[in-house]
Each structure stands twice: as C-alpha cells, then as structure tokens.
N, C-alpha and C. Protein backbone atom coordinates (compact mmCIF):
# COMPACT_ATOMS: atom_id res chain seq x y z
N UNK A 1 40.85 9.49 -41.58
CA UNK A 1 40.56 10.10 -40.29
C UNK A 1 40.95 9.10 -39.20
N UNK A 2 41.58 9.62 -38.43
CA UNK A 2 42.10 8.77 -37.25
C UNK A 2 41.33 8.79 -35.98
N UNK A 3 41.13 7.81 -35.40
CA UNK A 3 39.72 7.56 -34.41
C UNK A 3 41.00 7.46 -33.37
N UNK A 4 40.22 8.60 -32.27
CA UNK A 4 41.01 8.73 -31.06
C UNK A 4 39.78 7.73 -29.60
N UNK A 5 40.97 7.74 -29.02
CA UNK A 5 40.45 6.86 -27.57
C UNK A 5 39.73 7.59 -26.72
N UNK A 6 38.92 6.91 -26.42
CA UNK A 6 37.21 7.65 -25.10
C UNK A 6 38.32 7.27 -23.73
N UNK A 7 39.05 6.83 -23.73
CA UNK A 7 39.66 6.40 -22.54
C UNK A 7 40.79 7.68 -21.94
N UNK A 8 39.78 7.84 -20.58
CA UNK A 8 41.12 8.77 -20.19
C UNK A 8 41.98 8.59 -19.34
N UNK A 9 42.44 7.55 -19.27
CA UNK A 9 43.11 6.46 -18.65
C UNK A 9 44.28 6.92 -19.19
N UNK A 10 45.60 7.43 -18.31
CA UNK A 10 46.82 7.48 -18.51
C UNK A 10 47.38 6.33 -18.45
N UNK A 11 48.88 6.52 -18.87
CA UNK A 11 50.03 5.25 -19.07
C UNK A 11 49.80 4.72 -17.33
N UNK A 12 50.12 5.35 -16.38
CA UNK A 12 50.22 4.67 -15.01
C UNK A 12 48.91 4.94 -14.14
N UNK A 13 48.03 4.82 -15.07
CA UNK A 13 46.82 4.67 -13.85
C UNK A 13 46.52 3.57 -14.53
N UNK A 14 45.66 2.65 -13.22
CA UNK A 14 45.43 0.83 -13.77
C UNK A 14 43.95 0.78 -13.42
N UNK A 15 43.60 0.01 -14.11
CA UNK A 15 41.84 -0.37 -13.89
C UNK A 15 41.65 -0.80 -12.61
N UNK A 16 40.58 -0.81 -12.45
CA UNK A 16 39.94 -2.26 -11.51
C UNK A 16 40.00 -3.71 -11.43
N UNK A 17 39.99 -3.62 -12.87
CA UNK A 17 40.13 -5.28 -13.30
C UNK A 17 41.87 -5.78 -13.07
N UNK A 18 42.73 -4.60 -13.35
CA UNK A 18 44.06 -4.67 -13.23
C UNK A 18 44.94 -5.07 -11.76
N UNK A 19 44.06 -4.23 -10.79
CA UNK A 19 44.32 -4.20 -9.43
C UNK A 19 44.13 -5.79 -8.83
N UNK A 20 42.55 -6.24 -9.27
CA UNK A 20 41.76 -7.09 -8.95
C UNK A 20 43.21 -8.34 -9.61
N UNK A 21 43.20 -8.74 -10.33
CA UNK A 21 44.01 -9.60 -10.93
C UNK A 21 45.20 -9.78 -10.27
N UNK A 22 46.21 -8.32 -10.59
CA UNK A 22 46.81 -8.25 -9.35
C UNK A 22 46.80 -9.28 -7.77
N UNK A 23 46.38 -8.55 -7.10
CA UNK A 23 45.86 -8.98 -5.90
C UNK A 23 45.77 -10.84 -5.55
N UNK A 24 44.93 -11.03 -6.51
CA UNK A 24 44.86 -12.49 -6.96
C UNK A 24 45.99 -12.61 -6.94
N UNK A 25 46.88 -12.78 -8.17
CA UNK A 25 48.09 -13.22 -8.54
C UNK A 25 49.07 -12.90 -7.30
N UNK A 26 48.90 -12.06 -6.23
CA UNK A 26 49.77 -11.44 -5.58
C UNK A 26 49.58 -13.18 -4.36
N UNK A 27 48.31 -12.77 -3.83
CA UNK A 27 47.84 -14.13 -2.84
C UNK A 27 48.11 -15.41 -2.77
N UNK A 28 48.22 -15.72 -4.28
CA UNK A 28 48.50 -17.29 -5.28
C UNK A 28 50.10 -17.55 -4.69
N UNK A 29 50.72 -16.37 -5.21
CA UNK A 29 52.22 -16.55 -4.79
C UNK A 29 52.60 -16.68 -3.93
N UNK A 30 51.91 -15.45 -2.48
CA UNK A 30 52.19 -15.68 -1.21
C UNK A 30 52.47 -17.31 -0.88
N UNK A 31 50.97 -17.97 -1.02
CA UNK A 31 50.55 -19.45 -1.04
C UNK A 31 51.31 -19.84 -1.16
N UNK A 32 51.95 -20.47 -2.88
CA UNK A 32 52.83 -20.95 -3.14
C UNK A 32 54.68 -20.99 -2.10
N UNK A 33 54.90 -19.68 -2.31
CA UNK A 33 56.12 -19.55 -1.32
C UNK A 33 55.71 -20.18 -0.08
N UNK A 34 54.89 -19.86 0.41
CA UNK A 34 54.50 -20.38 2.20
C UNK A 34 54.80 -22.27 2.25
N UNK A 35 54.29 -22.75 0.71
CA UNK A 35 54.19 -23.81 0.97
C UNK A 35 55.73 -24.24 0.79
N UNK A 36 56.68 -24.02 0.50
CA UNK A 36 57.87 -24.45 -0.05
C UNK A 36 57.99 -25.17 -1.22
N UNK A 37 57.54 -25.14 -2.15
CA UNK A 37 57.32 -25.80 -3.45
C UNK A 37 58.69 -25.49 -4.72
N UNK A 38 59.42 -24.73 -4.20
CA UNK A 38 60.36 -23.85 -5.11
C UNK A 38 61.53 -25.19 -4.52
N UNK A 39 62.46 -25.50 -5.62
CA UNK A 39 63.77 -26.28 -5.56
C UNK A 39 65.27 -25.77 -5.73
N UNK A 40 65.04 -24.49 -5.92
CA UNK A 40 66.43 -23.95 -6.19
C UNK A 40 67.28 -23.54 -4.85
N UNK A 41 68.20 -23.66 -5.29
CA UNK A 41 69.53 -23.88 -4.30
C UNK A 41 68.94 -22.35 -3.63
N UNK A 42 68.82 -21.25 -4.32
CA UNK A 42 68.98 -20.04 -4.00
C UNK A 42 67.93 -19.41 -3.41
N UNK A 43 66.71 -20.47 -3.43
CA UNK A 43 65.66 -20.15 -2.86
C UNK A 43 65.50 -21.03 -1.65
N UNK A 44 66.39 -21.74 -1.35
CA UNK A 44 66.31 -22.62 0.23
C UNK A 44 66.45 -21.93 1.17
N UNK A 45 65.29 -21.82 2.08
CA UNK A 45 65.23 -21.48 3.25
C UNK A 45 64.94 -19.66 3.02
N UNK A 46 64.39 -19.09 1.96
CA UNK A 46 64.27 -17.54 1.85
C UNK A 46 63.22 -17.39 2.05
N UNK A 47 63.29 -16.45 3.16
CA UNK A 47 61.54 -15.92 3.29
C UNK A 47 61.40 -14.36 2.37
N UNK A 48 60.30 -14.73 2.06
CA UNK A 48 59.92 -13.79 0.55
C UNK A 48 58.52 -12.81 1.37
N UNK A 49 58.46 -11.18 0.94
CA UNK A 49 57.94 -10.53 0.86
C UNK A 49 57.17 -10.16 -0.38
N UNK A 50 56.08 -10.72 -1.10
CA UNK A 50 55.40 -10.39 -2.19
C UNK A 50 54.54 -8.83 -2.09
N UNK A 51 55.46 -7.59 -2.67
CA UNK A 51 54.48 -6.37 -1.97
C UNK A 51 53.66 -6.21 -2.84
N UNK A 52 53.85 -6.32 -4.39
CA UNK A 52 52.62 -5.99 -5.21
C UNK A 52 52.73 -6.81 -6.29
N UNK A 53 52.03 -6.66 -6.93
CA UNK A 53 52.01 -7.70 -8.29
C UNK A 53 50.88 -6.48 -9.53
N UNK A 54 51.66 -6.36 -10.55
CA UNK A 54 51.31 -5.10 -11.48
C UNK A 54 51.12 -6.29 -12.83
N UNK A 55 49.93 -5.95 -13.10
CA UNK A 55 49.27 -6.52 -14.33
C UNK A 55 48.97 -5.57 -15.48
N UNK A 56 49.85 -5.86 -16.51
CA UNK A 56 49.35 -5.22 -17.80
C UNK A 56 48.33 -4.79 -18.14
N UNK A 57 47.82 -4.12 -18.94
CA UNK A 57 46.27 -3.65 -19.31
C UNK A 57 45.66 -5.11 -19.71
N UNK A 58 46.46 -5.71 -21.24
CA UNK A 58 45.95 -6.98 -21.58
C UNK A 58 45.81 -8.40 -20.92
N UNK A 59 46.61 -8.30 -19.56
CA UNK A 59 46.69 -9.15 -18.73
C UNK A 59 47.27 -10.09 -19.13
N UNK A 60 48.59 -9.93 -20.03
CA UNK A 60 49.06 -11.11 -20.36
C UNK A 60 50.66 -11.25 -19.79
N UNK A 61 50.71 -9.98 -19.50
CA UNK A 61 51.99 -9.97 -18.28
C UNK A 61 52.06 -9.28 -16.93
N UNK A 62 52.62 -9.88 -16.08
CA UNK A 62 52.89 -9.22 -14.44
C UNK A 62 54.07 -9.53 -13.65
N UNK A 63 54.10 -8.93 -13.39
CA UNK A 63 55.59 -8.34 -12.79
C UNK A 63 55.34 -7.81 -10.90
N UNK A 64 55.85 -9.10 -10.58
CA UNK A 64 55.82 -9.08 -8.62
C UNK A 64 57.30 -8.44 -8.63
N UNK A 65 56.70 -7.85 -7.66
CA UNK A 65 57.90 -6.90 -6.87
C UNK A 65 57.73 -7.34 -5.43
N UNK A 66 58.91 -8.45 -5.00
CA UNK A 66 59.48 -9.23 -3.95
C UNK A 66 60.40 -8.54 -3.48
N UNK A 67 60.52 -8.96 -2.10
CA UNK A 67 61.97 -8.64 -1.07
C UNK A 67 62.13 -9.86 -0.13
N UNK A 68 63.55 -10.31 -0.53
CA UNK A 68 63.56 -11.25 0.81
C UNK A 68 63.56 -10.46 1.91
N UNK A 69 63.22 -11.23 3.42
CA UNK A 69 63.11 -10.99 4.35
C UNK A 69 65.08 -10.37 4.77
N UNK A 70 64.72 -9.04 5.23
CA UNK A 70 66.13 -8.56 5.34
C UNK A 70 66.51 -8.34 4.65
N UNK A 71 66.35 -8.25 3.09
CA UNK A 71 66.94 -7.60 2.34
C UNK A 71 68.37 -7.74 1.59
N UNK A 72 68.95 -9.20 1.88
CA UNK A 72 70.06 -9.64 1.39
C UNK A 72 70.14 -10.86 0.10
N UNK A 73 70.55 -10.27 -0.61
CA UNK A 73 71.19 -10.59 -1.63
C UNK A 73 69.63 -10.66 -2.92
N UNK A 74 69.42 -9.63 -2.76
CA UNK A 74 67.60 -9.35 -3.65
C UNK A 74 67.69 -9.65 -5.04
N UNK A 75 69.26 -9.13 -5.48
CA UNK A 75 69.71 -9.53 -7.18
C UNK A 75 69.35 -10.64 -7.19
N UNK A 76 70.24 -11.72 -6.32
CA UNK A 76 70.43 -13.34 -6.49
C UNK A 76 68.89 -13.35 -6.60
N UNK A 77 68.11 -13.25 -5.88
CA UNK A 77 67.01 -14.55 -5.58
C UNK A 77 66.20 -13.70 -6.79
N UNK A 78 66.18 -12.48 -7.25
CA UNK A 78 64.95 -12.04 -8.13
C UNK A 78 65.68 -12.99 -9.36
N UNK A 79 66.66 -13.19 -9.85
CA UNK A 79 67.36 -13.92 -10.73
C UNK A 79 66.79 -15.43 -10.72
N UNK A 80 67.05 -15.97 -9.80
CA UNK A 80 66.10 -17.54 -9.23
C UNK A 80 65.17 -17.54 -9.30
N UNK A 81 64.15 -16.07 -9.11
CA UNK A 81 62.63 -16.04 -9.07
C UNK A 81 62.30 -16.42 -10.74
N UNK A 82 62.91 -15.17 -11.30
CA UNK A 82 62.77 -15.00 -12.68
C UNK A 82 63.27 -16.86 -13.76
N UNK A 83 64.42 -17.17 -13.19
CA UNK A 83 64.44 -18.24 -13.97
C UNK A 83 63.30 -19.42 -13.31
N UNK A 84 62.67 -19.71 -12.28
CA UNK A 84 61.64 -20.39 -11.94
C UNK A 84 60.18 -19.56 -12.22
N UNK A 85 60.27 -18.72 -12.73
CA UNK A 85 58.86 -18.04 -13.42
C UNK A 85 58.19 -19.24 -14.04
N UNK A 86 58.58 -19.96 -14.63
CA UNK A 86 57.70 -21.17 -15.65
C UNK A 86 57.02 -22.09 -14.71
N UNK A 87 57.93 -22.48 -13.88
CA UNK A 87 57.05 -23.86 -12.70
C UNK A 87 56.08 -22.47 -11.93
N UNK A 88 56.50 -21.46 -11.84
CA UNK A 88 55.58 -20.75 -10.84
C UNK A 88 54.58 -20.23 -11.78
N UNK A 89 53.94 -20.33 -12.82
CA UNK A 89 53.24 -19.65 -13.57
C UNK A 89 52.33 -20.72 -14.15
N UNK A 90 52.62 -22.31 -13.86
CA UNK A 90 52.03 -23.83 -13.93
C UNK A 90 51.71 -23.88 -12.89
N UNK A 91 52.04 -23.56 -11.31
CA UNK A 91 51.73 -23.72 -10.17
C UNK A 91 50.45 -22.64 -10.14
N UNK A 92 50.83 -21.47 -10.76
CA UNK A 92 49.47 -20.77 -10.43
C UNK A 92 48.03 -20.82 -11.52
N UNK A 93 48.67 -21.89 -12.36
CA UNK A 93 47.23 -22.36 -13.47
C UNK A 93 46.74 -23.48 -12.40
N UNK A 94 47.36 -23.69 -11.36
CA UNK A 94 46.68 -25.15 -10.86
C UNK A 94 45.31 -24.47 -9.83
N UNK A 95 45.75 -22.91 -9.34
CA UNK A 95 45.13 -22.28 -8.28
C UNK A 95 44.04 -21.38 -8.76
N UNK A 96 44.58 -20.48 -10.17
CA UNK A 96 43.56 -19.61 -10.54
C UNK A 96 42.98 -19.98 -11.67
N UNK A 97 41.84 -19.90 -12.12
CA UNK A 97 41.45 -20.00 -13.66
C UNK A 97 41.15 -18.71 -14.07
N UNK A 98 41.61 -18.65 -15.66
CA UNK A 98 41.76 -17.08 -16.09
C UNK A 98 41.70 -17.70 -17.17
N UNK A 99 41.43 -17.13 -18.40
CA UNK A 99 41.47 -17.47 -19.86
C UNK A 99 42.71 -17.56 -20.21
N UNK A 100 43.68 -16.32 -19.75
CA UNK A 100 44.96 -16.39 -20.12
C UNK A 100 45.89 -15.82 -19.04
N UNK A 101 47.05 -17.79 -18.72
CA UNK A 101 47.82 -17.08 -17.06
C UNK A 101 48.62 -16.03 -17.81
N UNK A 102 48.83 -14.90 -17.09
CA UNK A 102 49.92 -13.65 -17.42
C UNK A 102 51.40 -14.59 -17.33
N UNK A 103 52.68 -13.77 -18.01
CA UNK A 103 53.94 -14.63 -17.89
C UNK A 103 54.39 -13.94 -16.96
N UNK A 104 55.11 -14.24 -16.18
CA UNK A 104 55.28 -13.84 -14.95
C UNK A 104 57.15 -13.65 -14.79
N UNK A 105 57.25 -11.94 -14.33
CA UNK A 105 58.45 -11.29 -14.29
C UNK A 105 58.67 -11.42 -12.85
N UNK A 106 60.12 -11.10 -11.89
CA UNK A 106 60.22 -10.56 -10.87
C UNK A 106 60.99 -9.52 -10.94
N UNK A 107 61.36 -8.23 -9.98
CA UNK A 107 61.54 -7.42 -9.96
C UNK A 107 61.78 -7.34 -8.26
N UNK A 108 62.94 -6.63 -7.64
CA UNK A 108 63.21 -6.44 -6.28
C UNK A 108 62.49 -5.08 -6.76
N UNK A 109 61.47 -5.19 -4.74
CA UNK A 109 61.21 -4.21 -4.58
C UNK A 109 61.85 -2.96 -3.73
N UNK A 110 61.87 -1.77 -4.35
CA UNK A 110 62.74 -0.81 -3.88
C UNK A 110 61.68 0.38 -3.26
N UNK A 111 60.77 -0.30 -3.16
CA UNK A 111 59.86 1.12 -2.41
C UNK A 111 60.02 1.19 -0.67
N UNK A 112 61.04 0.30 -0.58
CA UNK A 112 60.83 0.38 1.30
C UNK A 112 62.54 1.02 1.21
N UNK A 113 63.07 1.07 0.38
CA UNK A 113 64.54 1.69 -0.27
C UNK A 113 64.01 3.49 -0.10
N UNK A 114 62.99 3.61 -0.88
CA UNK A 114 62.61 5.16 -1.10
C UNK A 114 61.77 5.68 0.06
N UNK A 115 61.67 4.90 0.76
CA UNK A 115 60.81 5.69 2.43
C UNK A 115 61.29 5.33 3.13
N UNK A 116 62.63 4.84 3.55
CA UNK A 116 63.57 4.96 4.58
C UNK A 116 64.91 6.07 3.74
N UNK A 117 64.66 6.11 2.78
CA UNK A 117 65.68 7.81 1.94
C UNK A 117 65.09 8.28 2.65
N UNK A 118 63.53 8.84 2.23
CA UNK A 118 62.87 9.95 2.81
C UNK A 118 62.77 9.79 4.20
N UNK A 119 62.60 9.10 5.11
CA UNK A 119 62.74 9.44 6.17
C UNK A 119 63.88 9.86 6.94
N UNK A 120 64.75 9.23 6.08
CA UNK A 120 66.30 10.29 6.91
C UNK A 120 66.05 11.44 6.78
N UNK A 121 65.51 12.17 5.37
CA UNK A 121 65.75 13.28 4.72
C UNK A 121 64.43 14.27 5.60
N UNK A 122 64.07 13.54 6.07
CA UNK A 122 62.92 14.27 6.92
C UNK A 122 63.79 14.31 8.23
N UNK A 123 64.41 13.64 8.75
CA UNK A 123 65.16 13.47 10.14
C UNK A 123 66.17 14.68 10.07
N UNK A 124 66.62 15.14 9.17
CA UNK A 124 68.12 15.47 9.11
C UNK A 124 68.15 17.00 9.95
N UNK A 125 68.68 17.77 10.04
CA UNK A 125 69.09 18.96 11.02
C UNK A 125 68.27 19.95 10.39
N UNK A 126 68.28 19.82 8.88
CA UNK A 126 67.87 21.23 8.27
C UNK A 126 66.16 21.26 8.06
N UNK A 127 66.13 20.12 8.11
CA UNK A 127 64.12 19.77 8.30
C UNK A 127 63.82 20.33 9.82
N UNK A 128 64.50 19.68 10.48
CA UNK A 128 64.19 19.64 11.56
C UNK A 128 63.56 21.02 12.22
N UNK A 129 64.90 21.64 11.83
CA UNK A 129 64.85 23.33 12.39
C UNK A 129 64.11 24.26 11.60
N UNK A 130 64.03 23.84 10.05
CA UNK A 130 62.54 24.67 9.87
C UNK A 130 61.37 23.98 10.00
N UNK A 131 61.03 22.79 10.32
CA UNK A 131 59.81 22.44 11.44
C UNK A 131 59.68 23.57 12.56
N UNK A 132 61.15 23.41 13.26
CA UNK A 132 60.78 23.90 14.50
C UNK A 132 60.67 25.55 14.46
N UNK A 133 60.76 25.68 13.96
CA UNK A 133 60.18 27.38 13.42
C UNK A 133 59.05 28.07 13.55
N UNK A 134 58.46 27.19 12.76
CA UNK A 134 56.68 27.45 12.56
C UNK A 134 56.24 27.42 14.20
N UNK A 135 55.57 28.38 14.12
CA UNK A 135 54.74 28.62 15.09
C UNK A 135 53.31 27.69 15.50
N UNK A 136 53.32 27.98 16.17
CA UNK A 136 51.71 26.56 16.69
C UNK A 136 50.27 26.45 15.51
N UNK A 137 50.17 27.93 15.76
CA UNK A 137 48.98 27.82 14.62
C UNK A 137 49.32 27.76 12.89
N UNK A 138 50.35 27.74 12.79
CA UNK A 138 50.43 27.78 11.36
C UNK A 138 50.70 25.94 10.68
C-alpha cells in the first residue's frame, strides 16, 4: 500500500519557511554586492538588482534572479555570478547561520522583460479602442 502526502502544497506554491529563507538570502547578497567584495573583471563596476531569491523545499538550493542595472550584457555577468557562486556562498556562511548554506545558482531576471511585453500589448490600438467602447458604468 502506498502512503500518499497530507500536503496540499503544489509544485509552485512555496512555504513560509521558503519565502523567509529566501528573503534572508536575498538581503545577504544585496550586502555583499553593495560592499564590492566580488574580483572579477566582469563584475567591475556592475550595479546589480537582486529581485528574488527562490529556495528549494529542502533548502539546499537557491537560485537569485539578478539584473544589472540597465540591463546590458545579463548573459555575461549571470555567467560571472554563477562561476563566483562558491566565494559568494562562503561570504554568506560568514553572515547567516543555517544548518545547511543552500548552493547558490544565478539566473537573469526576465520578469521586468514580461511587464513591459504586456504593457505595450495593453498600449497598442486594438486594446485601446475596445477600452474605449465600454460605456461608464460597465
């Protein structure tokens, strides 16, 4: 007999504890970047946007989703991020205590990509004019 899960917790909904961790890990990094502590050629002089930081259920991996400032050249530096994951994942055992630091991914973030789509797509002629259609009370 196979014992099913009390948890009704889907694949993309995250705990509390998940968020919470998160958040942490998200702050740690801010820190870190602010201070300039990073040595790579490709990270000189980049100002970094940390928008979220997504923690596994087991908390043993997370994955920040960064944007440099302006938005140029996001491949390069998530590449630099990702190969300096190790000093940045020793830098953040110095800040947080946790039983176990998560290994730490980067990932460009593309969610400011998908709400400037949609906002054209809201701008465009054919939105527009069935907006302007509707009558007041409706």
């Amino acid at each position: 007999m196979t014992r099913k899960s009390r948890s009704s917790r889907s694949g993309t909904e995250r705990s509390q504890r998940q968020l919470r961790v998160g958040e942490v890990l998200r702050h740690a990094l801010v820190d870190i970047f602010a201070r300039g502590e990073l040595r790579d050629p490709a990270l000189e002089g980049v100002s970094l946007t940390v928008a979220e930081v997504r923690v596994s259920p087991d908390l043993r991996n997370a994955t920040a989703f960064v944007m440099p400032l302006g938005g140029d050249n996001a491949a390069e530096i998530t590449a630099a991020l990702n190969h300096a994951a190790p000093f940045l994942r020793r830098q953040l055992g110095k800040v947080i205590t946790m039983r176990y630091l998560p290994r730490l991914s980067f990932e460009a973030d593309v969610a400011f990509d998908h709400g400037e789509r949609i906002e054209n797509l809201l701008r465009t002629d054919a939105v527009s004019r069935d907006l302007g259609e509707r009558e007041p009370g409706e």
